[in-house]
Protein backbone atom coordinates (compact mmCIF):
# COMPACT_ATOMS: atom_id res chain seq x y z
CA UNK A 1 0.74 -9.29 -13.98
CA UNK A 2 -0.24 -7.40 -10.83
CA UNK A 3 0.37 -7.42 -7.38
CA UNK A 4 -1.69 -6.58 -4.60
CA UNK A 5 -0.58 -3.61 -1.93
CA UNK A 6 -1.74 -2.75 1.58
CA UNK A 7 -2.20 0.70 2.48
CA UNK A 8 -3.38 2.35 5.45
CA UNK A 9 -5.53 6.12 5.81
CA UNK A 10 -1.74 7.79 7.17
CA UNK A 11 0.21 7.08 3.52
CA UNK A 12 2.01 3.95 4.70
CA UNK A 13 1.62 0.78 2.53
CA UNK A 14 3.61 -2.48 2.03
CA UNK A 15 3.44 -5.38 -0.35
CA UNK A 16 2.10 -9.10 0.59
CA UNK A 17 5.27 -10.07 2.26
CA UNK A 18 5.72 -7.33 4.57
CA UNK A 19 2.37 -7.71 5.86
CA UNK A 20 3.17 -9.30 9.10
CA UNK A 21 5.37 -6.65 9.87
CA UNK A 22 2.71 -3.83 10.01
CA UNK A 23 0.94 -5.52 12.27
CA UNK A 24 1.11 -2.39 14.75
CA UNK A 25 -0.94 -0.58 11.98
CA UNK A 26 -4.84 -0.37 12.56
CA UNK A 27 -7.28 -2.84 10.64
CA UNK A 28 -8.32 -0.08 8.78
CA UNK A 29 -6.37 -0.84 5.40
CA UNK A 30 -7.59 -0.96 1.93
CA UNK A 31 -5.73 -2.83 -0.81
CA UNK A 32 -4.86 -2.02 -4.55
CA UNK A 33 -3.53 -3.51 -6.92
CA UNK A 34 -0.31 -2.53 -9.02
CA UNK A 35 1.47 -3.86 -12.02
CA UNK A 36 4.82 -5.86 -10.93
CA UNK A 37 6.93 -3.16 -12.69
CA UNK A 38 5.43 -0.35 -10.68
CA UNK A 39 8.22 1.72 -8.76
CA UNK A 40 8.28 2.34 -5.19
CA UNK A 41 8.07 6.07 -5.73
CA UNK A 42 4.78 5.38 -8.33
CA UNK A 43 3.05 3.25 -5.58
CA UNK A 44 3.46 6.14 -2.84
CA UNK A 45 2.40 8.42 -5.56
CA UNK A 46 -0.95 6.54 -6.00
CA UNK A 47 -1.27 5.70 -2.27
CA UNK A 48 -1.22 9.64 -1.69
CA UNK A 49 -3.87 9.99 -4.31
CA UNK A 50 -6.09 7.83 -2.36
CA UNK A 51 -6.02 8.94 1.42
CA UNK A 52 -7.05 12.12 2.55
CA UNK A 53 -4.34 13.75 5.49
C-alpha cells in the first residue's frame, strides 16, 4: 500500500493528516507517494532528492 506525502520547494513535507497544519506553507507543493513502511528519515531523504535549495 502507499500513502501520499506533501512536500514543499524548502524540504518540509507532511503526511495527509497534518495537512491542515501547514497551512502557513505556500500553495506551491507537489505530492509523492510512499509505501506505508517508509521511515521518516527515508521520506526526507527522497524529499531532498527532489527540491533544489
Amino acid at each position: 500500500m502507499k500513502e501520499r506525502i506533501f512536500y514543499w520547494p524548502d524540504g518540509c513535507w507532511c503526511r495527509p493528516g497534518e495537512f491542515e497544519q501547514m497551512q502557513h506553507k505556500s500553495d506551491d507543493f507537489g505530492l509523492i507517494e510512499v509505501s506505508l513502511t517508509a521511515t521518516d528519515e527515508e521520506i526526507d531523504r527522497l524529499v531532498d532528492s527532489l527540491v533544489t535549495f
